[in-house]
N, C-alpha and C. Protein backbone atom coordinates (compact mmCIF):
# COMPACT_ATOMS: atom_id res chain seq x y z
N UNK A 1 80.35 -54.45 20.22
CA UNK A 1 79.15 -54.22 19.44
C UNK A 1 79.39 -54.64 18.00
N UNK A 2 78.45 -54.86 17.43
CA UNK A 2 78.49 -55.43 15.72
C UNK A 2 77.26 -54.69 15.12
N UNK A 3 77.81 -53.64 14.73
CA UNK A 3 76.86 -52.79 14.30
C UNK A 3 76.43 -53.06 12.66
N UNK A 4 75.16 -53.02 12.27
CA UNK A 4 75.07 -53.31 10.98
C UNK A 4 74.06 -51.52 10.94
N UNK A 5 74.21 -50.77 9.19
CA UNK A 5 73.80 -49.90 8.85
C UNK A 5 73.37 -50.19 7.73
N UNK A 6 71.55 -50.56 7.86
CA UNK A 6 71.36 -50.60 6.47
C UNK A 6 70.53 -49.54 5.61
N UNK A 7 70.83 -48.85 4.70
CA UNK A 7 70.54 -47.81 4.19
C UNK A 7 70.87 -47.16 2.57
N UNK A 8 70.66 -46.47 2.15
CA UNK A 8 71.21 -45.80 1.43
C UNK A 8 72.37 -44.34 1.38
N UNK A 9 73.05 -44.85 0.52
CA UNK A 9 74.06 -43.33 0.58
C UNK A 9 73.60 -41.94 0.40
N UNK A 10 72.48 -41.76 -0.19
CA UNK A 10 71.78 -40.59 -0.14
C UNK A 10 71.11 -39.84 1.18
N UNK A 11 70.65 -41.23 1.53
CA UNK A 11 69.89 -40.96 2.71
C UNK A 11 70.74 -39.79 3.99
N UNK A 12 69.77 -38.95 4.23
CA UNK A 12 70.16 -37.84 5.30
C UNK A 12 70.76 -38.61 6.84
N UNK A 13 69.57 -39.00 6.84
CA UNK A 13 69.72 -39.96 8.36
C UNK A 13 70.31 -40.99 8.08
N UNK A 14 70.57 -41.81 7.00
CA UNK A 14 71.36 -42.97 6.81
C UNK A 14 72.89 -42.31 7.62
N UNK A 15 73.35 -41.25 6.62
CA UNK A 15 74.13 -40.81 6.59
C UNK A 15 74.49 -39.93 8.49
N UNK A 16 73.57 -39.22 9.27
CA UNK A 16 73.63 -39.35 10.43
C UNK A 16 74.01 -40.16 11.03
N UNK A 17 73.65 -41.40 10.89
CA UNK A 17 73.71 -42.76 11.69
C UNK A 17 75.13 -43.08 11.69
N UNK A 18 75.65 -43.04 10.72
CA UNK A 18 77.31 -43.32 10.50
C UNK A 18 78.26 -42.10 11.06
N UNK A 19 77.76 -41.29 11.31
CA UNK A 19 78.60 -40.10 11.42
C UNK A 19 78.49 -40.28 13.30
N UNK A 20 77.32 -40.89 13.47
CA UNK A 20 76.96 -40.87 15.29
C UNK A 20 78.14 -42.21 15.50
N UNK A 21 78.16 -43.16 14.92
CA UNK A 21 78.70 -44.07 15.53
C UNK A 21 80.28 -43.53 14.82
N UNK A 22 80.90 -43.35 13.75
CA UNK A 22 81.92 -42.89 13.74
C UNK A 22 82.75 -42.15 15.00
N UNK A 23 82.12 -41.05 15.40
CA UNK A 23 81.95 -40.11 16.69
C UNK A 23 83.03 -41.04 17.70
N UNK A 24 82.05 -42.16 17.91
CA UNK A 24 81.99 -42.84 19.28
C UNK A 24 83.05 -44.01 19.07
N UNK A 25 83.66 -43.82 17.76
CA UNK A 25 84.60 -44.72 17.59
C UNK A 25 84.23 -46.07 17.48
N UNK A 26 82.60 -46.66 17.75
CA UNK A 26 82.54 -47.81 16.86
C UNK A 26 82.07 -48.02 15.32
N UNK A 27 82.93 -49.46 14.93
CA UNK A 27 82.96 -49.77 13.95
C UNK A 27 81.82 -50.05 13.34
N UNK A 28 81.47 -49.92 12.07
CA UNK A 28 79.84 -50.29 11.38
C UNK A 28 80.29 -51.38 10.29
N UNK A 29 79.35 -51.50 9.99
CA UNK A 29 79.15 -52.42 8.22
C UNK A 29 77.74 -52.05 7.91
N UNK A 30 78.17 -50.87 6.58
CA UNK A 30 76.99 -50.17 6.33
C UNK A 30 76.97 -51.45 5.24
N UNK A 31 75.38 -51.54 4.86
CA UNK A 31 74.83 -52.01 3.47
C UNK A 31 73.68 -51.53 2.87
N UNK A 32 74.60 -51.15 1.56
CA UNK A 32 73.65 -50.27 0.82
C UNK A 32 72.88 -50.69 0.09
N UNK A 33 71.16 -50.04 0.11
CA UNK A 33 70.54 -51.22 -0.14
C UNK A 33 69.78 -51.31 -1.43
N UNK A 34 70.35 -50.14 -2.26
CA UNK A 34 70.00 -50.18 -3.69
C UNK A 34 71.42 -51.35 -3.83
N UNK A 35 72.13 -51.55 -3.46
CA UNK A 35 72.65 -52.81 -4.06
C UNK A 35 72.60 -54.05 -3.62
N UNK A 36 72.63 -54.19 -2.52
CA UNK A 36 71.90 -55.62 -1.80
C UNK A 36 70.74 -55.16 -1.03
N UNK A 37 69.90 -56.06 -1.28
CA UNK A 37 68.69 -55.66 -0.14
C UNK A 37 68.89 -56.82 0.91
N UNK A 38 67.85 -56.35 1.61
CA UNK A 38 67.61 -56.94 3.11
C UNK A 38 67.32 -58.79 2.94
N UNK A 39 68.11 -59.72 3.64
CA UNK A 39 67.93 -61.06 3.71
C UNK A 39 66.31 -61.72 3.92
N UNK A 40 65.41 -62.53 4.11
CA UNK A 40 64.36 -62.85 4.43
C UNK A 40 64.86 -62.89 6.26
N UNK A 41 65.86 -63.40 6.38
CA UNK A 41 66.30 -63.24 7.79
C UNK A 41 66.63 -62.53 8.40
N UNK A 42 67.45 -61.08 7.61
CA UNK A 42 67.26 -59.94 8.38
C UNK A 42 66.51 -59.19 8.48
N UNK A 43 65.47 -59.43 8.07
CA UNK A 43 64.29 -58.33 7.70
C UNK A 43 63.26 -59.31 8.69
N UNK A 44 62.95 -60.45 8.57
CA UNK A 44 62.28 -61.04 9.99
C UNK A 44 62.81 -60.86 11.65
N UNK A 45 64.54 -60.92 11.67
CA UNK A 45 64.85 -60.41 12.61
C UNK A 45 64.84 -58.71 13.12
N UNK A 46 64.86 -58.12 12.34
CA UNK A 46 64.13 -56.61 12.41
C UNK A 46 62.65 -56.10 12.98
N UNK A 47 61.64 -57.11 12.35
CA UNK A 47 60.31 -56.67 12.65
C UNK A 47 60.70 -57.35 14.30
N UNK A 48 61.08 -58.61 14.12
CA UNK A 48 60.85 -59.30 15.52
C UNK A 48 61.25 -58.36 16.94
N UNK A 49 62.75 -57.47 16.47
CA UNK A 49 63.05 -56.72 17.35
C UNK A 49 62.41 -55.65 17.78
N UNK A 50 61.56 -55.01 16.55
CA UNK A 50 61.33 -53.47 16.71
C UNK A 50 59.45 -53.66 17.07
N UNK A 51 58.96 -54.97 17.47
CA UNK A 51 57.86 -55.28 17.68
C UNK A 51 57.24 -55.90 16.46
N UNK A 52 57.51 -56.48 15.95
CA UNK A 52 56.59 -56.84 14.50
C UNK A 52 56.11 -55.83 13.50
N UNK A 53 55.72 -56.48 12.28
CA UNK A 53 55.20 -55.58 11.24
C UNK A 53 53.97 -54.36 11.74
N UNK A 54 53.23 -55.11 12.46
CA UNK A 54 52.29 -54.17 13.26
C UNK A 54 52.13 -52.74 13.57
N UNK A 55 53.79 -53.02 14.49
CA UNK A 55 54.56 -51.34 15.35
C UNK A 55 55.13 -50.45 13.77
N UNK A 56 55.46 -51.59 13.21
CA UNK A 56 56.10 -50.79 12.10
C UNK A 56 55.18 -50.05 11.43
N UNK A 57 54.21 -50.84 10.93
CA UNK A 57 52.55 -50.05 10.55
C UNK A 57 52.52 -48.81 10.75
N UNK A 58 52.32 -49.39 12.33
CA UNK A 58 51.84 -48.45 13.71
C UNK A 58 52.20 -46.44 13.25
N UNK A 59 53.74 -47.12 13.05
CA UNK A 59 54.53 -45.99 13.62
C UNK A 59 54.59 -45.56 11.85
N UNK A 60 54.68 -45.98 10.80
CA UNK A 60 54.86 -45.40 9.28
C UNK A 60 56.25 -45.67 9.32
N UNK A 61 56.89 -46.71 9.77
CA UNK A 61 58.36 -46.62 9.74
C UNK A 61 58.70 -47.56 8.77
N UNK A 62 58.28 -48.17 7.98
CA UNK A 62 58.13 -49.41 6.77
C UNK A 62 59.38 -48.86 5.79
N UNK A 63 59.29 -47.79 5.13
CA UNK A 63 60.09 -47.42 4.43
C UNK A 63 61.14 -46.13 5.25
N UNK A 64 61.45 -46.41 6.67
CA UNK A 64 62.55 -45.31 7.40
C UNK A 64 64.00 -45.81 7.00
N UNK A 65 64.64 -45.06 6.89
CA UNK A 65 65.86 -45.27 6.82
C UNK A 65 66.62 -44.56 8.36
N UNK A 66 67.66 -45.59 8.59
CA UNK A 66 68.27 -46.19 8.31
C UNK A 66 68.19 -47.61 9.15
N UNK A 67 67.75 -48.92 8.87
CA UNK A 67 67.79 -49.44 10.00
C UNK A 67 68.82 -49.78 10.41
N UNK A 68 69.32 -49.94 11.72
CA UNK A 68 70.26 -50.19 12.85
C UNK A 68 70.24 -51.42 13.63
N UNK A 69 71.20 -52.81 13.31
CA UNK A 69 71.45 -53.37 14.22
C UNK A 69 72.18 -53.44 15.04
N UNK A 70 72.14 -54.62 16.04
CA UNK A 70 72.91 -54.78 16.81
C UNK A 70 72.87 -55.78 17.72
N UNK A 71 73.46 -57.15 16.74
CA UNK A 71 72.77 -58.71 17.07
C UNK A 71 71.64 -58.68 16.91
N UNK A 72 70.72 -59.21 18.10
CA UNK A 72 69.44 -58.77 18.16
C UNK A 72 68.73 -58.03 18.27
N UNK A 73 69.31 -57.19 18.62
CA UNK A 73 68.80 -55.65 18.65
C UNK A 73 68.90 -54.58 17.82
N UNK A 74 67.48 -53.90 17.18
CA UNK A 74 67.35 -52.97 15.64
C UNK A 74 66.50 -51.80 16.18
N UNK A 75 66.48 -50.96 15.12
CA UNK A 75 66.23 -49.84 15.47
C UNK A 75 65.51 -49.57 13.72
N UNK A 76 64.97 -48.70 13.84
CA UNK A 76 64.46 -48.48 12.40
C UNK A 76 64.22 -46.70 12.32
N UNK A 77 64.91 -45.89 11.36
CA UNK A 77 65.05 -44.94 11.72
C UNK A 77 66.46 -44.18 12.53
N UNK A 78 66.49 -42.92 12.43
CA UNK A 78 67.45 -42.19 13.45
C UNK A 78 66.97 -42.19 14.87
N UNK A 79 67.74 -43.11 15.58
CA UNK A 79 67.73 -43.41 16.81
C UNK A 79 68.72 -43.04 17.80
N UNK A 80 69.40 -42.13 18.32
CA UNK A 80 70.29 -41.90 18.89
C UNK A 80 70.07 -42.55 20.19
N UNK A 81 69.32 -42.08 20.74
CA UNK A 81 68.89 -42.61 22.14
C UNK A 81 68.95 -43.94 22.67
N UNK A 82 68.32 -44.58 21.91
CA UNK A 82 68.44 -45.98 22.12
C UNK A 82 70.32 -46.31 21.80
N UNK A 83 70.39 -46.21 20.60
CA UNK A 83 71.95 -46.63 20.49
C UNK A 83 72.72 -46.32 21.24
N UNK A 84 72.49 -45.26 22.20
CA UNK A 84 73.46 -45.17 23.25
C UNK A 84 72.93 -45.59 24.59
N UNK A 85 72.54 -46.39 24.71
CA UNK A 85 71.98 -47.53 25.48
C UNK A 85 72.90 -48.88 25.11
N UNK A 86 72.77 -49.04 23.78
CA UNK A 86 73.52 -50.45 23.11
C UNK A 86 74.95 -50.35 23.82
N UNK A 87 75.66 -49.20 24.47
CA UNK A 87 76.83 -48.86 24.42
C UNK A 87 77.56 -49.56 26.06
C-alpha cells in the first residue's frame, strides 16, 4: 500500500487516521496542508475517486479532513471501513 495523509496536525481525525494506520503497521506520508497544499493533480485525482465534485457537494465533505489515498483510491474524511478493505 502507498498511503498518502493529507491533513492538518491539528486536525482530530487527521490525527485518527495516522494512529489507525500506525496500529496496522502500515507506512503513511502525511502532508500537511497548511504547508503544501493539494497538487491540481491530486486534488482532480481525489474528486475522480470519491465520485466527483458533485458527491463531495453531496455529502459537505469539501473541507473534511483528512483525505486518504491509496494510488487510486481516496477517501475524504475518517474512513476506517473502507481502509480496511484497501488492506
Amino acid at each position: 500500500m502507498n498511503i498518502q495523509i493529507f491533513g492538518t496536525k491539528k486536525s482530530f481525525d487527521t490525527k485518527k487516521a495516522q494512529r489507525y494506520f500506525k496500529e496496522r503497521r502500515i507506512k503513511v506520508q502525511f502532508i500537511d496542508l497548511k504547508e503544501k497544499e493539494m497538487s491540481k493533480g491530486e486534488l482532480t485525482s481525489v474528486m475522480q475517486a470519491v465520485g466527483g465534485i458533485d458527491k463531495l457537494l453531496e455529502n459537505q465533505q469539501v473541507l473534511a479532513e483528512p483525505i486518504v489515498r491509496n494510488g487510486k483510491k481516496a477517501t475524504v474524511g475518517y474512513c476506517p471501513d473502507v481502509w480496511g478493505a484497501w488492506e
